[in-house]
Protein backbone atom coordinates (compact mmCIF):
# COMPACT_ATOMS: atom_id res chain seq x y z
CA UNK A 1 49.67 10.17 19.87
CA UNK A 2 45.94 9.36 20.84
CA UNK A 3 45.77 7.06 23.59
CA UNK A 4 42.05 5.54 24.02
CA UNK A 5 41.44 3.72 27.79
CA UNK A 6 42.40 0.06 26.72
CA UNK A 7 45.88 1.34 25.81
CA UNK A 8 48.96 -0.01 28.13
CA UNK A 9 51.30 2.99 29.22
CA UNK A 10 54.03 1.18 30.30
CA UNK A 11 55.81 -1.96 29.28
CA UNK A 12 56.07 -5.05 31.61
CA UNK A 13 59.41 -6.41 31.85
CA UNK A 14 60.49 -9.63 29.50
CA UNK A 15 61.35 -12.30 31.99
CA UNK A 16 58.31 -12.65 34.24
CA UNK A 17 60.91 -14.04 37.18
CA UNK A 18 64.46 -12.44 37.64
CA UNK A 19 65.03 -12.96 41.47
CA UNK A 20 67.20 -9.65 41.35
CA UNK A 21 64.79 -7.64 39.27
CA UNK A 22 61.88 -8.39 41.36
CA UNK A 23 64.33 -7.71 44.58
CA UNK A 24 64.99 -3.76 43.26
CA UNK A 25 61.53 -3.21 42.13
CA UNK A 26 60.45 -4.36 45.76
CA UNK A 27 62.62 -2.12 47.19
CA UNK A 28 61.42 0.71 44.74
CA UNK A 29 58.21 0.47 45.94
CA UNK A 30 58.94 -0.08 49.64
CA UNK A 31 60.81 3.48 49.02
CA UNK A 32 58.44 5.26 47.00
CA UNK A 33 55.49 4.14 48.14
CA UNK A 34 54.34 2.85 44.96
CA UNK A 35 50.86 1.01 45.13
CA UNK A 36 52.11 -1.86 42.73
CA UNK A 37 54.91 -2.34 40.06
CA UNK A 38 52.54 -1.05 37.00
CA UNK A 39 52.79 2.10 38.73
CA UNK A 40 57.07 1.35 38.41
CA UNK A 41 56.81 0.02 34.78
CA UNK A 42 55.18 3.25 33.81
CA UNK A 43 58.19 5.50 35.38
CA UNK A 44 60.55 3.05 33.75
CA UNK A 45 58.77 3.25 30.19
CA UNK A 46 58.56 6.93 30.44
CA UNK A 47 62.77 7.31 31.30
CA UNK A 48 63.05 4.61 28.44
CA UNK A 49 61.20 7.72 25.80
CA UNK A 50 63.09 9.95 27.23
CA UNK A 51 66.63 8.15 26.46
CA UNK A 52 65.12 7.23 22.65
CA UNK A 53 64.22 10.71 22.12
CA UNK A 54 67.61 11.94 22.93
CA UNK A 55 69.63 9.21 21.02
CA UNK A 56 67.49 9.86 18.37
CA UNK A 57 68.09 13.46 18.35
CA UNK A 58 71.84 12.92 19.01
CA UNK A 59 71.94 10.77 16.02
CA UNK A 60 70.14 13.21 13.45
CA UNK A 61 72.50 15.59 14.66
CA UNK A 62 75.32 12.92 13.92
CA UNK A 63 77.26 12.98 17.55
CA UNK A 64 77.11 17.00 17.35
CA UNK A 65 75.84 17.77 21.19
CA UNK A 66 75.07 21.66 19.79
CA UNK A 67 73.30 21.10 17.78
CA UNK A 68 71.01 17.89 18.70
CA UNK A 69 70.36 20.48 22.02
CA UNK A 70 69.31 22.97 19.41
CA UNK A 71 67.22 20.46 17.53
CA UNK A 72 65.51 19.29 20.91
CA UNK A 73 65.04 22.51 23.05
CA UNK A 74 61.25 21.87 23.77
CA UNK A 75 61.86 18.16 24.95
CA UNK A 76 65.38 19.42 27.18
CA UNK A 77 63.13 22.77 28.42
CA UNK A 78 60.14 20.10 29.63
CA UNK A 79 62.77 17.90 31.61
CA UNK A 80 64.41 21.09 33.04
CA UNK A 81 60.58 22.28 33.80
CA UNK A 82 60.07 18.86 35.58
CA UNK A 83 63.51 19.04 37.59
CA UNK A 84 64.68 15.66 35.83
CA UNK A 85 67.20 17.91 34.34
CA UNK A 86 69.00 20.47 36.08
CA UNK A 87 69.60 23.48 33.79
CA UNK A 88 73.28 23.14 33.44
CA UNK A 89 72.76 19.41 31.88
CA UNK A 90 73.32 18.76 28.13
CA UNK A 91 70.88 16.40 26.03
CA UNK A 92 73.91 13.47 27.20
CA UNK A 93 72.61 13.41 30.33
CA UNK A 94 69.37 11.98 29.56
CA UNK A 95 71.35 8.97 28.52
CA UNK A 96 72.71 8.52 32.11
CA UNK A 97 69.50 9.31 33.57
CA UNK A 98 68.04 6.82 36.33
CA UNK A 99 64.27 5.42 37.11
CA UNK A 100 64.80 7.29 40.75
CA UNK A 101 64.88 10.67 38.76
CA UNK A 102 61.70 10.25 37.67
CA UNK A 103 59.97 8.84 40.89
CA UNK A 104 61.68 11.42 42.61
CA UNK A 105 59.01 14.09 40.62
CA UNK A 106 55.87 12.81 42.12
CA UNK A 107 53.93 14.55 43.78
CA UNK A 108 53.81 11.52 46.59
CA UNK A 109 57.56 11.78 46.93
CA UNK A 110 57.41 15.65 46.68
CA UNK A 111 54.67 15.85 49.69
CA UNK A 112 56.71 13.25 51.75
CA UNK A 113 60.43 15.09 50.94
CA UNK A 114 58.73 18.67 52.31
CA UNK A 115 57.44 16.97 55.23
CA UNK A 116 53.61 16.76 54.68
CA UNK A 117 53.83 12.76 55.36
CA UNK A 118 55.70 10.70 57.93
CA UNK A 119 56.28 7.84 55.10
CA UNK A 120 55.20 8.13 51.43
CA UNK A 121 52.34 5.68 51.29
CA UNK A 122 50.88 8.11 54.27
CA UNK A 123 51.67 11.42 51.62
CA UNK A 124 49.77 8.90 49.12
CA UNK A 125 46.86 8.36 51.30
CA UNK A 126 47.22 12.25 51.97
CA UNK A 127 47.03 13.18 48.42
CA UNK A 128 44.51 10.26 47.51
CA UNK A 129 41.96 11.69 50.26
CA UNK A 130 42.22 15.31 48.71
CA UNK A 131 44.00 16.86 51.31
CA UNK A 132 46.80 17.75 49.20
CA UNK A 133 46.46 20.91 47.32
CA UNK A 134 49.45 22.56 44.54
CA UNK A 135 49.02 26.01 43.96
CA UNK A 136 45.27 26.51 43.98
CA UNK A 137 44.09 23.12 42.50
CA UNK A 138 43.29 19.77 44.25
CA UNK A 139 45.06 17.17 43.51
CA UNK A 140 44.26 13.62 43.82
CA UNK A 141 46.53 11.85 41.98
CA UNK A 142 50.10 10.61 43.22
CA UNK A 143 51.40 10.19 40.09
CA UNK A 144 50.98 13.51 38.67
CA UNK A 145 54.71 14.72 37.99
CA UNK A 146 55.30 18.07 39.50
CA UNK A 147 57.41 20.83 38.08
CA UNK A 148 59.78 22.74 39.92
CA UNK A 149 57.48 26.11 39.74
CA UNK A 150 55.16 24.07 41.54
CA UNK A 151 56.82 22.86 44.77
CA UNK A 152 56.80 25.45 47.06
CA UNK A 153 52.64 25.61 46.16
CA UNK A 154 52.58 22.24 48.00
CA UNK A 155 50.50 21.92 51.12
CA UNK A 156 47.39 20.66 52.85
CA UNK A 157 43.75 22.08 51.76
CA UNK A 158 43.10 24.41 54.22
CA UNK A 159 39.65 23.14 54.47
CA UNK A 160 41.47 19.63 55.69
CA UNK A 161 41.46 18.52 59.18
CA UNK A 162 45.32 17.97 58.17
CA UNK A 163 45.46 21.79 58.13
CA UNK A 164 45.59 22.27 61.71
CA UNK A 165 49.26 21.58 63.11
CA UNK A 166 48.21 19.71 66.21
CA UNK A 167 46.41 17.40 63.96
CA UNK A 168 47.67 13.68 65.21
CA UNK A 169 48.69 12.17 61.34
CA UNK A 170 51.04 15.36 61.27
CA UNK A 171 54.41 14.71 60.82
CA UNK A 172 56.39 15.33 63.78
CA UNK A 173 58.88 18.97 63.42
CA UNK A 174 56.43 19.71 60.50
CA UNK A 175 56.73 23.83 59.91
């Protein structure tokens, strides 16, 4: 699926006012760090293609968890890659999945969990400033998911100021 520039990734939600639905997503971003709720939507539409791919490989299958697993090893083996799936889940677990389990794969919450940030919008800023690196590479995007290969590759540029452990933004009890 080609995707040009103008192209929405996400979907907004139906009601523009739900008092409780803007309550959680508040909350989501206070906890995530999320710059605004597009950022949200597009977690939310991504879980939503996850849960249609596996009812729709659950339902070719016809209820037979085998061999829809069989059918869909490349789409469970990505998820597994990603750490939304640990790798004793089946393909119904996908179904129960939540938005958190995706948000919880960013590489803003990833930097923040290890200890890199004192909050996640300061990992954000971290990562947003380039003085995030995973693996070798740069990375200046909070968004980008992060596999499970990839986390212990986490850590500041050591061309950063942020490199230096007496450095003042440090977290406090960071390594």
């Amino acid at each position: 699926m080609a995707t040009g520039n103008n192209t929405k990734r996400y979907e907004t939600p139906n009601h523009p006012y739900q008092g409780e639905r803007i309550a959680q997503e508040g909350d989501l971003l206070g906890r995530y760090g999320l710059k605004n709720k597009e950022e949200l939507w597009r977690a939310q539409s991504e879980l939503r293609n996850y849960r249609r791919e596996a009812r729709r490989l659950i339902g070719e299958a016809q209820g037979d968890l085998e061999e829809a697993e069989a059918a869909g090893a490349e789409f469970l083996t990505r998820l597994r890659r990603y750490g939304i799936l640990s790798e004793d889940d089946d393909i119904s677990r996908v179904l129960g999945l939540d938005v958190t389990d995706i948000l919880e794969r960013r590489l803003q919450t990833v930097a923040y969990r290890k200890g890199l940030a004192s909050t996640p919008k300061q990992a954000r800023q971290f990562i947003v400033h380039g003085h995030v690196v995973v693996g070798d590479a740069r990375v200046s995007r909070p968004s980008k998911k992060v596999e499970v290969a990839e986390e212990d590759g986490i850590e500041f540029d050591e061309t950063s100021p942020l490199a230096d452990d007496l450095h003042p933004e440090r977290a406090e009890g960071q390594e």
